[in-house]
N, C-alpha and C. Protein backbone atom coordinates (compact mmCIF):
# COMPACT_ATOMS: atom_id res chain seq x y z
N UNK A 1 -8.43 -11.46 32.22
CA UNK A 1 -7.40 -12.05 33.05
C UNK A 1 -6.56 -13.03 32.28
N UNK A 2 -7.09 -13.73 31.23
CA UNK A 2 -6.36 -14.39 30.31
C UNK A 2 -5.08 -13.98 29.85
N UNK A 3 -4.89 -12.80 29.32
CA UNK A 3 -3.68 -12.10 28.69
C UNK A 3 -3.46 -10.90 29.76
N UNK A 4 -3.35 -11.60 31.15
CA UNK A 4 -2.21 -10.76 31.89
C UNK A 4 -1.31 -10.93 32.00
N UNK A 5 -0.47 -11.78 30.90
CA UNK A 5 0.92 -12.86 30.88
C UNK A 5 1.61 -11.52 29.72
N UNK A 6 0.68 -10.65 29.09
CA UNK A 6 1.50 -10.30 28.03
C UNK A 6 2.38 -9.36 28.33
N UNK A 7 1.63 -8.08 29.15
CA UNK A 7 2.56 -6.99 29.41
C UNK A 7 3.76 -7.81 30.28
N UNK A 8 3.79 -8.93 31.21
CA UNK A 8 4.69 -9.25 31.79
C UNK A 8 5.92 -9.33 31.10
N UNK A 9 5.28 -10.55 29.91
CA UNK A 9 6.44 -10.90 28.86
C UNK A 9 7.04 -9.69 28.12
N UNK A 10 6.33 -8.73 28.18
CA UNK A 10 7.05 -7.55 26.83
C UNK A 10 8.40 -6.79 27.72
N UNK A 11 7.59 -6.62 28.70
CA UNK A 11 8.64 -5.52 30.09
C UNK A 11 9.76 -6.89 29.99
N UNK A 12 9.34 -8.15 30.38
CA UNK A 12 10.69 -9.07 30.41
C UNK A 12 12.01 -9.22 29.28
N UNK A 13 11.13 -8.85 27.89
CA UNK A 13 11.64 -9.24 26.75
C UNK A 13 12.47 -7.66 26.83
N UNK A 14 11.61 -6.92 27.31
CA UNK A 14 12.79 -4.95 26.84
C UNK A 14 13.57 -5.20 28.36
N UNK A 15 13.74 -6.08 29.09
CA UNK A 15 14.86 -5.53 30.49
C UNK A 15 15.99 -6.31 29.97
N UNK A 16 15.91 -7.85 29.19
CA UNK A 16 16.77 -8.79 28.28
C UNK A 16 16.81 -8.35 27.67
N UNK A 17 16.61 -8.26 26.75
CA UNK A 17 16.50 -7.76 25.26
C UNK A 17 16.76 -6.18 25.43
N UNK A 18 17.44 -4.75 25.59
CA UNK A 18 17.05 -3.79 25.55
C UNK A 18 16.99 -3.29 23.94
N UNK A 19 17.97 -4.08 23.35
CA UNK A 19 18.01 -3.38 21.72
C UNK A 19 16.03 -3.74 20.83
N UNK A 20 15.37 -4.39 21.87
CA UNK A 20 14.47 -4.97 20.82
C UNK A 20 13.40 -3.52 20.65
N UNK A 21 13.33 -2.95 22.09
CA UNK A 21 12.96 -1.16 21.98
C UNK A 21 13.66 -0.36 21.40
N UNK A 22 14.59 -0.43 20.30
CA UNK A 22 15.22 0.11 19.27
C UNK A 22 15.00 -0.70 18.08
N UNK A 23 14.52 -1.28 17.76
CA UNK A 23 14.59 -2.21 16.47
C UNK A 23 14.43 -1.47 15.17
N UNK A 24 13.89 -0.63 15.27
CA UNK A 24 13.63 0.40 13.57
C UNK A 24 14.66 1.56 14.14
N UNK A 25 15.93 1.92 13.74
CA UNK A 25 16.45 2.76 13.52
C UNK A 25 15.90 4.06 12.80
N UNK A 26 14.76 4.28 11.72
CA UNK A 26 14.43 4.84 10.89
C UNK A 26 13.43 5.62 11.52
N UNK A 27 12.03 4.67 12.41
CA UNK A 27 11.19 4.82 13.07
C UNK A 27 11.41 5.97 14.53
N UNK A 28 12.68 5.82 14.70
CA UNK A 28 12.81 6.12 16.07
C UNK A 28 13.95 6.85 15.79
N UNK A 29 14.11 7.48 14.74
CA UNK A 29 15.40 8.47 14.59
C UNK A 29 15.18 10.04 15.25
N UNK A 30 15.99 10.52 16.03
CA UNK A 30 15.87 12.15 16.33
C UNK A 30 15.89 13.02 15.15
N UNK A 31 16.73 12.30 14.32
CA UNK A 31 16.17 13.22 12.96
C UNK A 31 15.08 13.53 12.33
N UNK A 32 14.74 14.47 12.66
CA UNK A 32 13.34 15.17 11.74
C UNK A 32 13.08 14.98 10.38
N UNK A 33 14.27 14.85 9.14
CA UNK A 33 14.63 14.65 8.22
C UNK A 33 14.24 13.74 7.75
N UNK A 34 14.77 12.57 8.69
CA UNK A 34 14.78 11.33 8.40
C UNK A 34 13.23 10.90 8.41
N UNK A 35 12.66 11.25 9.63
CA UNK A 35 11.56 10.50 10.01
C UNK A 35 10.32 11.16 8.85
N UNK A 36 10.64 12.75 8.36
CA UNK A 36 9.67 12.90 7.11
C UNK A 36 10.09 11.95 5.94
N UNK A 37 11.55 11.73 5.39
CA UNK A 37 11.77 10.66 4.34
C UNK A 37 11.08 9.67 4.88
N UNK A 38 11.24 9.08 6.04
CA UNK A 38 10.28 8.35 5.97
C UNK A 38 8.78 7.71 5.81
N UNK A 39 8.19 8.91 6.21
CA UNK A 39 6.81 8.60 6.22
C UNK A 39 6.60 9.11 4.85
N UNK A 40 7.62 9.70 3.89
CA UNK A 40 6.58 10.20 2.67
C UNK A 40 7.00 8.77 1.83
N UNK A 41 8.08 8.56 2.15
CA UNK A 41 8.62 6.75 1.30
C UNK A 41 6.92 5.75 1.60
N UNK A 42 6.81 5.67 2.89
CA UNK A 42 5.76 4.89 3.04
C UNK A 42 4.29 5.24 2.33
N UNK A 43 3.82 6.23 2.37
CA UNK A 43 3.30 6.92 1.65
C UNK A 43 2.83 6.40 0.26
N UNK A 44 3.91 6.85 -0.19
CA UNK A 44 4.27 6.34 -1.62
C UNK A 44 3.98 5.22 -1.95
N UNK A 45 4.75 4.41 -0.60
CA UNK A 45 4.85 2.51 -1.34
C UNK A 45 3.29 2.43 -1.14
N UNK A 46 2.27 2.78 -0.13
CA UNK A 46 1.48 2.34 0.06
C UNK A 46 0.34 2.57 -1.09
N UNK A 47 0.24 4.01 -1.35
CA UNK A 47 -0.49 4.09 -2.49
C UNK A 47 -0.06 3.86 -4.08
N UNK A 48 1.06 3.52 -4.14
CA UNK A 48 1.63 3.22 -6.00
C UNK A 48 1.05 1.88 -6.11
N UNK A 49 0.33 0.79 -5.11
CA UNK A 49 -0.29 -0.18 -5.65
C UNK A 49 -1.96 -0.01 -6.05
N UNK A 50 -2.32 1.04 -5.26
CA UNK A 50 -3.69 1.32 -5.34
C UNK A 50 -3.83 2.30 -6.79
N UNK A 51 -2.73 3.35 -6.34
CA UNK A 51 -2.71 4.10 -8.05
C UNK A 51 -2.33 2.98 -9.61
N UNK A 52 -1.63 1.74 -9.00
CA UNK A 52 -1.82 0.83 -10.73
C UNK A 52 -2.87 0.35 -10.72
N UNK A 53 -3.48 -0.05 -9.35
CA UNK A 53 -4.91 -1.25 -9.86
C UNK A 53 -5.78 -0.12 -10.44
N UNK A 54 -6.15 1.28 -9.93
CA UNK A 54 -7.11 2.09 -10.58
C UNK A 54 -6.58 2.08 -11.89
N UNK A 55 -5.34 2.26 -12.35
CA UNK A 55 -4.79 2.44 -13.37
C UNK A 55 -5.24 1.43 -14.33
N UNK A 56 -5.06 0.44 -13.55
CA UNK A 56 -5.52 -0.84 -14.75
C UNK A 56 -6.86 -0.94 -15.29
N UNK A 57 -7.69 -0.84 -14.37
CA UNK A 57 -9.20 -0.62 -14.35
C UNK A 57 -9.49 0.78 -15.07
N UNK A 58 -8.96 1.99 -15.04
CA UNK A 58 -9.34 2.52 -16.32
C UNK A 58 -9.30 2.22 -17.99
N UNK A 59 -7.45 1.55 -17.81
CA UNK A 59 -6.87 1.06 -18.89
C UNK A 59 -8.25 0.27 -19.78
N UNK A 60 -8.37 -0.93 -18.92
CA UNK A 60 -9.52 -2.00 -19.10
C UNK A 60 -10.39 -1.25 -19.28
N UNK A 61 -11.55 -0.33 -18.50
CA UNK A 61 -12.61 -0.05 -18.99
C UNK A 61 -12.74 1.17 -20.43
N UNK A 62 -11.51 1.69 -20.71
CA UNK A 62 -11.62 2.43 -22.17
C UNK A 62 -11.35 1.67 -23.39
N UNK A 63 -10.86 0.51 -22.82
CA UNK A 63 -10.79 -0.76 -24.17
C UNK A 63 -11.73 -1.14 -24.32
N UNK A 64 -12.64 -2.00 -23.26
CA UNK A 64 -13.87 -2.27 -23.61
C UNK A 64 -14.76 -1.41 -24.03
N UNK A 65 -14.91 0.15 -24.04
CA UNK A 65 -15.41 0.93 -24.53
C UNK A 65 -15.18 1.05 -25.93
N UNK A 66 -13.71 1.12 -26.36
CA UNK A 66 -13.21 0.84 -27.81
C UNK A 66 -14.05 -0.39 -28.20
N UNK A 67 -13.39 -1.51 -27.80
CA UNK A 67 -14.13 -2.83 -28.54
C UNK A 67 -15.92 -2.63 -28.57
N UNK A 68 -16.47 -2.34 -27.94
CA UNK A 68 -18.20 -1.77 -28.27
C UNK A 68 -18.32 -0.70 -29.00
N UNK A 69 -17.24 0.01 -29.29
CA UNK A 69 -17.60 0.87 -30.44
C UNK A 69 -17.48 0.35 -31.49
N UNK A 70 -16.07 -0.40 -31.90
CA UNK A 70 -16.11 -1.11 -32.70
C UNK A 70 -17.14 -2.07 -33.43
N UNK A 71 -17.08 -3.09 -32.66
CA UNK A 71 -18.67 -4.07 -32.86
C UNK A 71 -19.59 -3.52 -33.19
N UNK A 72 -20.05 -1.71 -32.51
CA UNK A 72 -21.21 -1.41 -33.42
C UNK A 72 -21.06 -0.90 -34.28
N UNK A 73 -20.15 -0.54 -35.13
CA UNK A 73 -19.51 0.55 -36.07
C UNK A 73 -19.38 -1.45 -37.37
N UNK A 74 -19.10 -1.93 -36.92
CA UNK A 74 -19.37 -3.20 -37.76
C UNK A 74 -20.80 -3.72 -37.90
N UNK A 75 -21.70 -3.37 -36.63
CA UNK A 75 -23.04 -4.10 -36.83
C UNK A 75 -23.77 -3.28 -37.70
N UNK A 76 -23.07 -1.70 -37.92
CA UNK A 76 -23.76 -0.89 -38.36
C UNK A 76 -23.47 -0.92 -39.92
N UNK A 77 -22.31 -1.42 -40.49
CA UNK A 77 -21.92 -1.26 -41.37
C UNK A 77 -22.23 -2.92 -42.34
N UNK A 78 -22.60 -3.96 -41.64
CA UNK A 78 -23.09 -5.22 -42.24
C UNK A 78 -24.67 -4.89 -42.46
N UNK A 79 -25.42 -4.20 -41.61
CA UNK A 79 -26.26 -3.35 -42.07
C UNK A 79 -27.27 -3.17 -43.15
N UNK A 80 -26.08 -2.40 -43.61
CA UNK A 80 -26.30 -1.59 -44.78
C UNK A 80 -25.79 -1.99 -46.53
C-alpha cells in the first residue's frame, strides 16, 4: 500500500506530459530497420567492453607466461 502513489503519478505525468511516452524516438520507431540498427548498435556497445577486458586478461596472462619462461631459461642458464 506504500507505493500506491506511483502508478497514480506516472498516468498523471503521461496525461501532462504526453511527449514523455515518446521519449526514445529510436526505441519506439515503426521502422523495423531502425529498431534492428538499433538493438545490434546496443549489442555491440554492450559487449566491446567485455570483449577488451577478456582481451586484456589474455594479453596479461601470455606475458606473464613469457616473463616465466624467461626467468627459467636464465635460472637454467646461470646453472650451468
Amino acid at each position: 500500500m506504500k507505493r500506491a502513489w506511483i502508478p497514480v503519478f506516472v498516468l498523471t505525468a503521461l496525461v501532462l506530459f504526453p511527449e514523455v511516452g515518446h521519449a526514445c524516438a529510436v526505441c519506439f520507431d515503426a521502422s523495423d530497420e531502425n529498431r534492428k540498427a538499433f538493438l545490434a548498435t546496443t549489442a555491440f556497445l554492450s559487449l566491446l567492453p567485455l570483449g577488451m577486458v577478456g582481451g586484456a586478461g589474455l594479453w596479461v596472462r601470455k606475458r606473464s607466461n613469457e616473463i616465466d619462461r624467461e626467468m627459467a631459461e636464465r635460472e637454467v642458464g646461470e646453472q650451468e
